[in-house]
N, C-alpha and C. Protein backbone atom coordinates (compact mmCIF):
# COMPACT_ATOMS: atom_id res chain seq x y z
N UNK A 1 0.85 -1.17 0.00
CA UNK A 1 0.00 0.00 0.00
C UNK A 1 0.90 1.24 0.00
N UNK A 2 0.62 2.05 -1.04
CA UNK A 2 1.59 3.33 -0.78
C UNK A 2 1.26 4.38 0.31
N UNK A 3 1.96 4.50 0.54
CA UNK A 3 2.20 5.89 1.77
C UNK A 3 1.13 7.37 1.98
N UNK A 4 0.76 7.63 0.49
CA UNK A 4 -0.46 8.86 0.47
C UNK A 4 -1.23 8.54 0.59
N UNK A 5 -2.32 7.22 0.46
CA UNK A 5 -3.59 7.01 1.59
C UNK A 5 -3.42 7.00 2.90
N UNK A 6 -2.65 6.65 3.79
CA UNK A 6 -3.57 7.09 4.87
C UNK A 6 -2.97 8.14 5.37
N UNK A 7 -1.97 9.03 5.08
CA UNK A 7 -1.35 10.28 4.91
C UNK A 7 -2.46 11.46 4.42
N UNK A 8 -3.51 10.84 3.27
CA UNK A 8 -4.27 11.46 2.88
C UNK A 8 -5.74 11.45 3.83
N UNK A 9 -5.74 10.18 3.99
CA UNK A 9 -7.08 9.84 5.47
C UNK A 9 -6.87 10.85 7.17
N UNK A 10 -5.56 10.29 7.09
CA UNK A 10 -4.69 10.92 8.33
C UNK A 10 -5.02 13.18 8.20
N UNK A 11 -5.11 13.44 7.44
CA UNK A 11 -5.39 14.55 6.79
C UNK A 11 -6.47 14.98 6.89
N UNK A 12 -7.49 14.50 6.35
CA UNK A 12 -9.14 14.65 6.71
C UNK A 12 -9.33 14.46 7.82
N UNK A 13 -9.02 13.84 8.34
CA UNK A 13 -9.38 13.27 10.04
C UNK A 13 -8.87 14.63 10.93
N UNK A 14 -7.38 15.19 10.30
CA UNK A 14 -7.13 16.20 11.20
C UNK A 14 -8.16 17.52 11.04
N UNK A 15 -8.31 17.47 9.55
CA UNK A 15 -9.06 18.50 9.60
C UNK A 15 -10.29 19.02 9.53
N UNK A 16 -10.89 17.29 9.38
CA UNK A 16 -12.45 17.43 10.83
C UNK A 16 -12.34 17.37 12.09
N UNK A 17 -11.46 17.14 12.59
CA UNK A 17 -11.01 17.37 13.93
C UNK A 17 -11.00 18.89 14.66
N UNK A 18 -10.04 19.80 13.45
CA UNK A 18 -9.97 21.13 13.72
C UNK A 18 -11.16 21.68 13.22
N UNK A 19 -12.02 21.50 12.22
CA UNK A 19 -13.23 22.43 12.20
C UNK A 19 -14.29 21.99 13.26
N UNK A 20 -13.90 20.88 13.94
CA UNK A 20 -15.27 20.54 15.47
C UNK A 20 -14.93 21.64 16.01
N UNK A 21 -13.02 21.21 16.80
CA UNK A 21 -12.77 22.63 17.59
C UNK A 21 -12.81 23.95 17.63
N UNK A 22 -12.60 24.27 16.04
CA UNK A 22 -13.06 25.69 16.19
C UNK A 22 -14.50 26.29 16.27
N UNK A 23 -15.49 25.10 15.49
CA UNK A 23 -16.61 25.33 15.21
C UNK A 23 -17.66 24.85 16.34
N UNK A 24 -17.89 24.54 17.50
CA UNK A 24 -18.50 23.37 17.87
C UNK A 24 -18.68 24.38 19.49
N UNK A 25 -19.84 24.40 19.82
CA UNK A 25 -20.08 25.47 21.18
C UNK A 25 -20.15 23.94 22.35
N UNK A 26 -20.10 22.95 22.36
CA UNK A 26 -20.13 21.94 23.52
C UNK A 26 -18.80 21.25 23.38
N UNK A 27 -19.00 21.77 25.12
CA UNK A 27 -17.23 21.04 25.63
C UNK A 27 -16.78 19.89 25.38
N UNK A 28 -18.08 18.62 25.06
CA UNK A 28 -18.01 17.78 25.02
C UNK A 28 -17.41 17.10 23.84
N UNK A 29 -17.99 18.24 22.68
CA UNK A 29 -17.59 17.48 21.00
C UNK A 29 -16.40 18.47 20.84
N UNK A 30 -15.89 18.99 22.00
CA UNK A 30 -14.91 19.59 21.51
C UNK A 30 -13.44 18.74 21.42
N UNK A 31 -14.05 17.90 22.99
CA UNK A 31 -12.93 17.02 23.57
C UNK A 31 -12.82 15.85 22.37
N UNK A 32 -14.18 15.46 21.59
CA UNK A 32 -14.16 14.30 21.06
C UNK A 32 -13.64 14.64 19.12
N UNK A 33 -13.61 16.39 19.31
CA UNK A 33 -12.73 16.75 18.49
C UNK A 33 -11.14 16.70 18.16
N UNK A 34 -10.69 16.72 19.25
CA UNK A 34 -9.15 16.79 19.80
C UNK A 34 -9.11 15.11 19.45
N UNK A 35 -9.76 14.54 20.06
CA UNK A 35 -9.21 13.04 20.09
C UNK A 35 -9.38 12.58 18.60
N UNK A 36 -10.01 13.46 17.31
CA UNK A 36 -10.19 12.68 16.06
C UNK A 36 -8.61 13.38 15.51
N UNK A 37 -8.11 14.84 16.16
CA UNK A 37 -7.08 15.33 15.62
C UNK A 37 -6.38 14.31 16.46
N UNK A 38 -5.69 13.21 17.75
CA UNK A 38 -4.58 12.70 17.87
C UNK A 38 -4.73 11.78 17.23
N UNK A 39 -5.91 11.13 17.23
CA UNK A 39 -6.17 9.99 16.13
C UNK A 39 -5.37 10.06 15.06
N UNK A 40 -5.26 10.98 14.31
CA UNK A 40 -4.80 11.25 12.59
C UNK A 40 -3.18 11.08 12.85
N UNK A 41 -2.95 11.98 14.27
CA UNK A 41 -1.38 11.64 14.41
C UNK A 41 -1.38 10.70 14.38
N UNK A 42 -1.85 9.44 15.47
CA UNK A 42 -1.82 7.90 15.47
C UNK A 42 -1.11 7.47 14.24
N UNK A 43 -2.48 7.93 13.23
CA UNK A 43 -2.23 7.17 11.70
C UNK A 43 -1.08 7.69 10.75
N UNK A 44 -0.38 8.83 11.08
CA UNK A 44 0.42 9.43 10.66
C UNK A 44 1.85 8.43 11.25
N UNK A 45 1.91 8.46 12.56
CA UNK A 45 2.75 7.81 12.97
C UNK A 45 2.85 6.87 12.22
N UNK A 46 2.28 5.66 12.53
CA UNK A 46 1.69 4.29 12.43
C UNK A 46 2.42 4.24 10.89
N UNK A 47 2.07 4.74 9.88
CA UNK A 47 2.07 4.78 8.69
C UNK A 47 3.56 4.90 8.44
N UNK A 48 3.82 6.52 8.61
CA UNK A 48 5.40 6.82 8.37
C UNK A 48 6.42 5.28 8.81
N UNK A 49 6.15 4.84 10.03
CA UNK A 49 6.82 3.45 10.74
C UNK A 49 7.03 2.51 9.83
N UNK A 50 5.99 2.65 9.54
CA UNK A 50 5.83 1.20 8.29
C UNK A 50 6.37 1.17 7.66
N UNK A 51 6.63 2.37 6.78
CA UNK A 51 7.06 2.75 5.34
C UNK A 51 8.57 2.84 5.61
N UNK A 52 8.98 3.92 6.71
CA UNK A 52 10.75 3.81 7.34
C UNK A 52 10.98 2.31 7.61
N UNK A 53 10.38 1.83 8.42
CA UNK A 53 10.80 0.16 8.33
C UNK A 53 11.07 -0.17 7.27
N UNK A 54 10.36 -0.57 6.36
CA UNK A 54 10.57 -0.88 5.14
C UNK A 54 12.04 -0.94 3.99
N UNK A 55 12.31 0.84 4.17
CA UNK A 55 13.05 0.86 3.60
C UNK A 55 14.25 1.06 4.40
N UNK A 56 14.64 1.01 5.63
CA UNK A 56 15.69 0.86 6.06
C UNK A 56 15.99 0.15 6.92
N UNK A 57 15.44 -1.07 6.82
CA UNK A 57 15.47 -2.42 7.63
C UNK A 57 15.70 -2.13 9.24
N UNK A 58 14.76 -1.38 9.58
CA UNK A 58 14.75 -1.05 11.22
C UNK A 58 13.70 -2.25 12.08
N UNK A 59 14.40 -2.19 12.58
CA UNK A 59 13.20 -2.87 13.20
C UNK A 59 13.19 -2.46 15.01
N UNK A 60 13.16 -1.43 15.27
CA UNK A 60 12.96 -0.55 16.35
C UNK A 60 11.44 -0.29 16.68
N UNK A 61 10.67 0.15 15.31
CA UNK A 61 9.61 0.77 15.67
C UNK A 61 9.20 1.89 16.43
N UNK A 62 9.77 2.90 16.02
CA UNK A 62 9.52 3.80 16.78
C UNK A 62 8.28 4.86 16.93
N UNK A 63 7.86 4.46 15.58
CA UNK A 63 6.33 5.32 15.46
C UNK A 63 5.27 4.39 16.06
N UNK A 64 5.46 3.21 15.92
CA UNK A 64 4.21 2.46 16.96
C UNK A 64 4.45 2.93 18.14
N UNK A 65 5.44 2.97 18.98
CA UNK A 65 5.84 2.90 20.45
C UNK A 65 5.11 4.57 20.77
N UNK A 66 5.79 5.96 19.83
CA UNK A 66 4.98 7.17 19.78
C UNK A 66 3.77 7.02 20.04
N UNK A 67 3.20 6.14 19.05
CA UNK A 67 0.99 5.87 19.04
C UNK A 67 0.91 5.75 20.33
N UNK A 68 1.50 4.47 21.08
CA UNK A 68 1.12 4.52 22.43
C UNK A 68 1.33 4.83 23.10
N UNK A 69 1.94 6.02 23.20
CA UNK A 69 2.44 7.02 24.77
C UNK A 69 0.97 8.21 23.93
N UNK A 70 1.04 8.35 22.53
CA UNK A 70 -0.21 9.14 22.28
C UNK A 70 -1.45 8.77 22.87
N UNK A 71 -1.60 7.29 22.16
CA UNK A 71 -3.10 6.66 23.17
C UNK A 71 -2.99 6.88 24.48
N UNK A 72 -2.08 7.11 25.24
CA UNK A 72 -2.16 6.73 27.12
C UNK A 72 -2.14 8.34 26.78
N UNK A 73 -1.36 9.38 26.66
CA UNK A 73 -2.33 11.13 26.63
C UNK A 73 -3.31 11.29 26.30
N UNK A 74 -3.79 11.29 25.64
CA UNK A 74 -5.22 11.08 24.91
C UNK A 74 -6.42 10.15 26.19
N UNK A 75 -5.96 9.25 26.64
CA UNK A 75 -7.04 8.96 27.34
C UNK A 75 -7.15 9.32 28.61
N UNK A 76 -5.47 10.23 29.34
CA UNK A 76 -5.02 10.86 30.33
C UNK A 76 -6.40 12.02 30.30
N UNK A 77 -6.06 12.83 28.62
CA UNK A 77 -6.78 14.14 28.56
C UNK A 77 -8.17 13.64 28.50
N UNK A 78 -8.57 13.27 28.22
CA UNK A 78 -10.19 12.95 28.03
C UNK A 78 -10.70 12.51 29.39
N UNK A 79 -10.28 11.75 30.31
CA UNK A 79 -10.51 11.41 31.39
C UNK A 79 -10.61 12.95 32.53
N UNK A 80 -9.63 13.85 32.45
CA UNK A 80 -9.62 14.70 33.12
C UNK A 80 -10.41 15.70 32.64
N UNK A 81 -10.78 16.05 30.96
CA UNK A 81 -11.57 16.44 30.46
C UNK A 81 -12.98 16.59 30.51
N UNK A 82 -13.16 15.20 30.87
CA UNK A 82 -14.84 15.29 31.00
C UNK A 82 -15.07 15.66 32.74
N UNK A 83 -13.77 14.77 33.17
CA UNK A 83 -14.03 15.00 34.58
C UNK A 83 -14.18 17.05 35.16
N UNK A 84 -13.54 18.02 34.50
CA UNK A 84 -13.62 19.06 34.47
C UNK A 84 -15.22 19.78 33.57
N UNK A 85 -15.75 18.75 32.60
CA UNK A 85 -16.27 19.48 31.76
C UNK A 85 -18.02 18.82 33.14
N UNK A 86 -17.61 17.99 33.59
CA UNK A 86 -18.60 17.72 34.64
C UNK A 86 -19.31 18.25 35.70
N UNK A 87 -17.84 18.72 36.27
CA UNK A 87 -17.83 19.95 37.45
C UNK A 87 -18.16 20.71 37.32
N UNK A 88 -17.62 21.70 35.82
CA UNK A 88 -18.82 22.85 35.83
C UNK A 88 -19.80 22.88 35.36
N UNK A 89 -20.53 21.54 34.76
CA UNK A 89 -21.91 21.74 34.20
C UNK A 89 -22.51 21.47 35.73
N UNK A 90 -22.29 20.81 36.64
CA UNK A 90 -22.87 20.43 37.59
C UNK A 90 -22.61 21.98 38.40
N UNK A 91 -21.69 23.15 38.42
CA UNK A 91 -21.67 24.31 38.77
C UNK A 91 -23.06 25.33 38.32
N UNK A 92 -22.48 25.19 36.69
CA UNK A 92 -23.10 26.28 36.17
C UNK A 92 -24.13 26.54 35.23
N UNK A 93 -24.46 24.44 35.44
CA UNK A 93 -25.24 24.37 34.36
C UNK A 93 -25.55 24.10 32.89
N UNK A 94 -24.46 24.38 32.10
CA UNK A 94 -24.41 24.68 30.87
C UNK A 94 -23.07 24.07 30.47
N UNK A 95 -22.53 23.18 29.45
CA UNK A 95 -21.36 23.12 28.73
C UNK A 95 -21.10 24.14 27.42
N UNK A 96 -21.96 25.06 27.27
CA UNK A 96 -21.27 25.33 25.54
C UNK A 96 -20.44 26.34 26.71
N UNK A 97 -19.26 26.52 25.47
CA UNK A 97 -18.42 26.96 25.70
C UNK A 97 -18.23 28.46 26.11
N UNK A 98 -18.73 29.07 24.66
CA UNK A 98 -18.93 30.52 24.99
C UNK A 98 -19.66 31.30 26.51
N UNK A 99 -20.43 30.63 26.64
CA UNK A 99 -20.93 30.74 28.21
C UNK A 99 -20.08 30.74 29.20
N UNK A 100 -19.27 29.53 29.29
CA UNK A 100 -17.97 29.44 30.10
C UNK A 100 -16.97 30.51 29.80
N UNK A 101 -16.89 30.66 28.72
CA UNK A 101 -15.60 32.19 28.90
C UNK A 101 -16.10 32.88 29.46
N UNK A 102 -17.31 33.39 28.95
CA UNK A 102 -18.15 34.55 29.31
C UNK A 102 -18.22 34.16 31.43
N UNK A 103 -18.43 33.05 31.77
CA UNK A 103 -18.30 33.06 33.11
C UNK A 103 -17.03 33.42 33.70
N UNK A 104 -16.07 33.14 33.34
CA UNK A 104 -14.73 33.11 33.53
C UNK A 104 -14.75 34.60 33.43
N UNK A 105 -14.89 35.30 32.61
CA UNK A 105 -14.41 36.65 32.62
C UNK A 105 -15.36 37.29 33.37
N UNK A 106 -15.89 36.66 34.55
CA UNK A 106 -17.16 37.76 34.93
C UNK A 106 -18.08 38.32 34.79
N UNK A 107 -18.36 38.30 33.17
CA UNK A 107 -19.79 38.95 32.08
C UNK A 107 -20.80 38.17 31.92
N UNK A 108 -22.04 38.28 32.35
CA UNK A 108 -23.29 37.62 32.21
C UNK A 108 -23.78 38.41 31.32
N UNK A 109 -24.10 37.39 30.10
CA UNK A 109 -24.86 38.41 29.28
C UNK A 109 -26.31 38.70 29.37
N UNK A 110 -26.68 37.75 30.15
CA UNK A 110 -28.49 38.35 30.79
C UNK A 110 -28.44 39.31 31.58
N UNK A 111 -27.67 39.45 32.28
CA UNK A 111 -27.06 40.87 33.39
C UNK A 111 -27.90 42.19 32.78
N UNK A 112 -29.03 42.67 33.15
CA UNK A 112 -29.47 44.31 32.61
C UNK A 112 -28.62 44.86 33.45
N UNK A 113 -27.99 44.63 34.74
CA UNK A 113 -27.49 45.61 35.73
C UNK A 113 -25.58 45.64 35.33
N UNK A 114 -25.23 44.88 33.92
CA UNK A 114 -23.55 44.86 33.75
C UNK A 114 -23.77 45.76 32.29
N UNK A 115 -22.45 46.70 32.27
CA UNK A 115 -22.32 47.03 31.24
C UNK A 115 -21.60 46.59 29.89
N UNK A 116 -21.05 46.61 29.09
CA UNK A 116 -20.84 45.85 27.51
C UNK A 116 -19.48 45.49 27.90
N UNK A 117 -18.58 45.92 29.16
CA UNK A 117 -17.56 45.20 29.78
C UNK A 117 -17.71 44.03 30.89
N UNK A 118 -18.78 44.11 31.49
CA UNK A 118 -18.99 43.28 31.98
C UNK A 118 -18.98 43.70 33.89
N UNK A 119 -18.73 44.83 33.77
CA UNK A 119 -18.77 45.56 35.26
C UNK A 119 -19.91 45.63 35.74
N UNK A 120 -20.40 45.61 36.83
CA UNK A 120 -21.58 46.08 37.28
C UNK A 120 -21.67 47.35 37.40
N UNK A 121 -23.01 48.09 36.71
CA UNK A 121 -23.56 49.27 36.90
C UNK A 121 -23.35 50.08 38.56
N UNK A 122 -23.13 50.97 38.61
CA UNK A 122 -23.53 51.58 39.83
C UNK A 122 -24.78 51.89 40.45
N UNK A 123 -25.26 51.42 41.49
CA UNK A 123 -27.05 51.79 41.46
C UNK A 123 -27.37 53.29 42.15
N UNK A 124 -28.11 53.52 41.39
CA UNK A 124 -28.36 55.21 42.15
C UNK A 124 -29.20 55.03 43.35
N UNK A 125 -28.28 56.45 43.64
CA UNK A 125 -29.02 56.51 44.83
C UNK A 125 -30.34 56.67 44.86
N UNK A 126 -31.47 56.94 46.33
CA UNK A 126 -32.72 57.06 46.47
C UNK A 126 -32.84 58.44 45.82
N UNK A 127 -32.40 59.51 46.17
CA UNK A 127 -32.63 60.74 45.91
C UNK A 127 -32.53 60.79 43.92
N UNK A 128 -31.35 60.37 43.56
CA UNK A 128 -31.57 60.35 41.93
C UNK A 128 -32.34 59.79 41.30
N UNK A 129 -32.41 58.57 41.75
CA UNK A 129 -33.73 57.95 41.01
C UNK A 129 -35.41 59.00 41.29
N UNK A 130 -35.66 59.35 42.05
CA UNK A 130 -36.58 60.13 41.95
C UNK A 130 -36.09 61.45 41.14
N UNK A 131 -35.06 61.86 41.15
CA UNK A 131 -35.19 63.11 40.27
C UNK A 131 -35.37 62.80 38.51
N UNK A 132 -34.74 61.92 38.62
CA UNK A 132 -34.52 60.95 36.81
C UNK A 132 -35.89 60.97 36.53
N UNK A 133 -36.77 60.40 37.48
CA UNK A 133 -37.99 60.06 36.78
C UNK A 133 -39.06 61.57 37.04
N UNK A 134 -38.55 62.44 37.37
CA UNK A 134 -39.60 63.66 37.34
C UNK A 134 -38.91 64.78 36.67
């Protein structure tokens, strides 16, 4: 089998991988985005190995041995991943993402009382509010 199929598979895979992550508002398909981009490394590895074996009578293997320190990160990150993406839905409710920055930085965007930075308004006093409204 020549070398540009799964170089070429390995390829697509990365780069449905990267349009989940950039595109994709849940933490969840984000994580299961990342894992289709180490995947492709996998096959990248995996592949290149084969083909260097081949032609220079190694027999080390060093791109298989790579896959599996990749597989054991990969299931390191995903494990701690969900375990984080758990905690704060069980916090705050919600996994899409944008929400979570937006928590992180302090800005509620239902907030009538924050302004377009995300500060809280100052509340007037008793005396201004009656003059405002007369």
């Amino acid at each position: 089998m020549h070398l540009a199929y799964p170089a070429v598979l390995a390829a697509l895979l990365f780069c449905t991988g990267l349009y989940g992550v950039l595109a994709r508002r849940n933490a969840i398909l984000v994580l299961m985005s990342v894992e289709l981009m180490l995947n492709a490394v996998n096959l990248n590895l995996v592949a290149f190995d084969a083909w260097l074996s081949r032609t220079a009578e190694d027999t080390l293997h060093s791109g298989q041995a790579l896959a599996l320190f990749t597989i054991a990160i990969a299931a390191a990150e995903i494990g701690i991943g969900l375990a984080i993406v758990l905690a704060v839905y069980r916090n705050g409710g919600t996994s899409d993402v944008d929400r979570l920055r937006d928590t992180a930085e302090g800005h509620d965007p239902d907030d009538p009382d924050s302004d377009a930075t995300g500060r809280a308004l100052p509340a007037p006093a008793a005396g201004e509010k009656a003059e405002a409204t007369a």
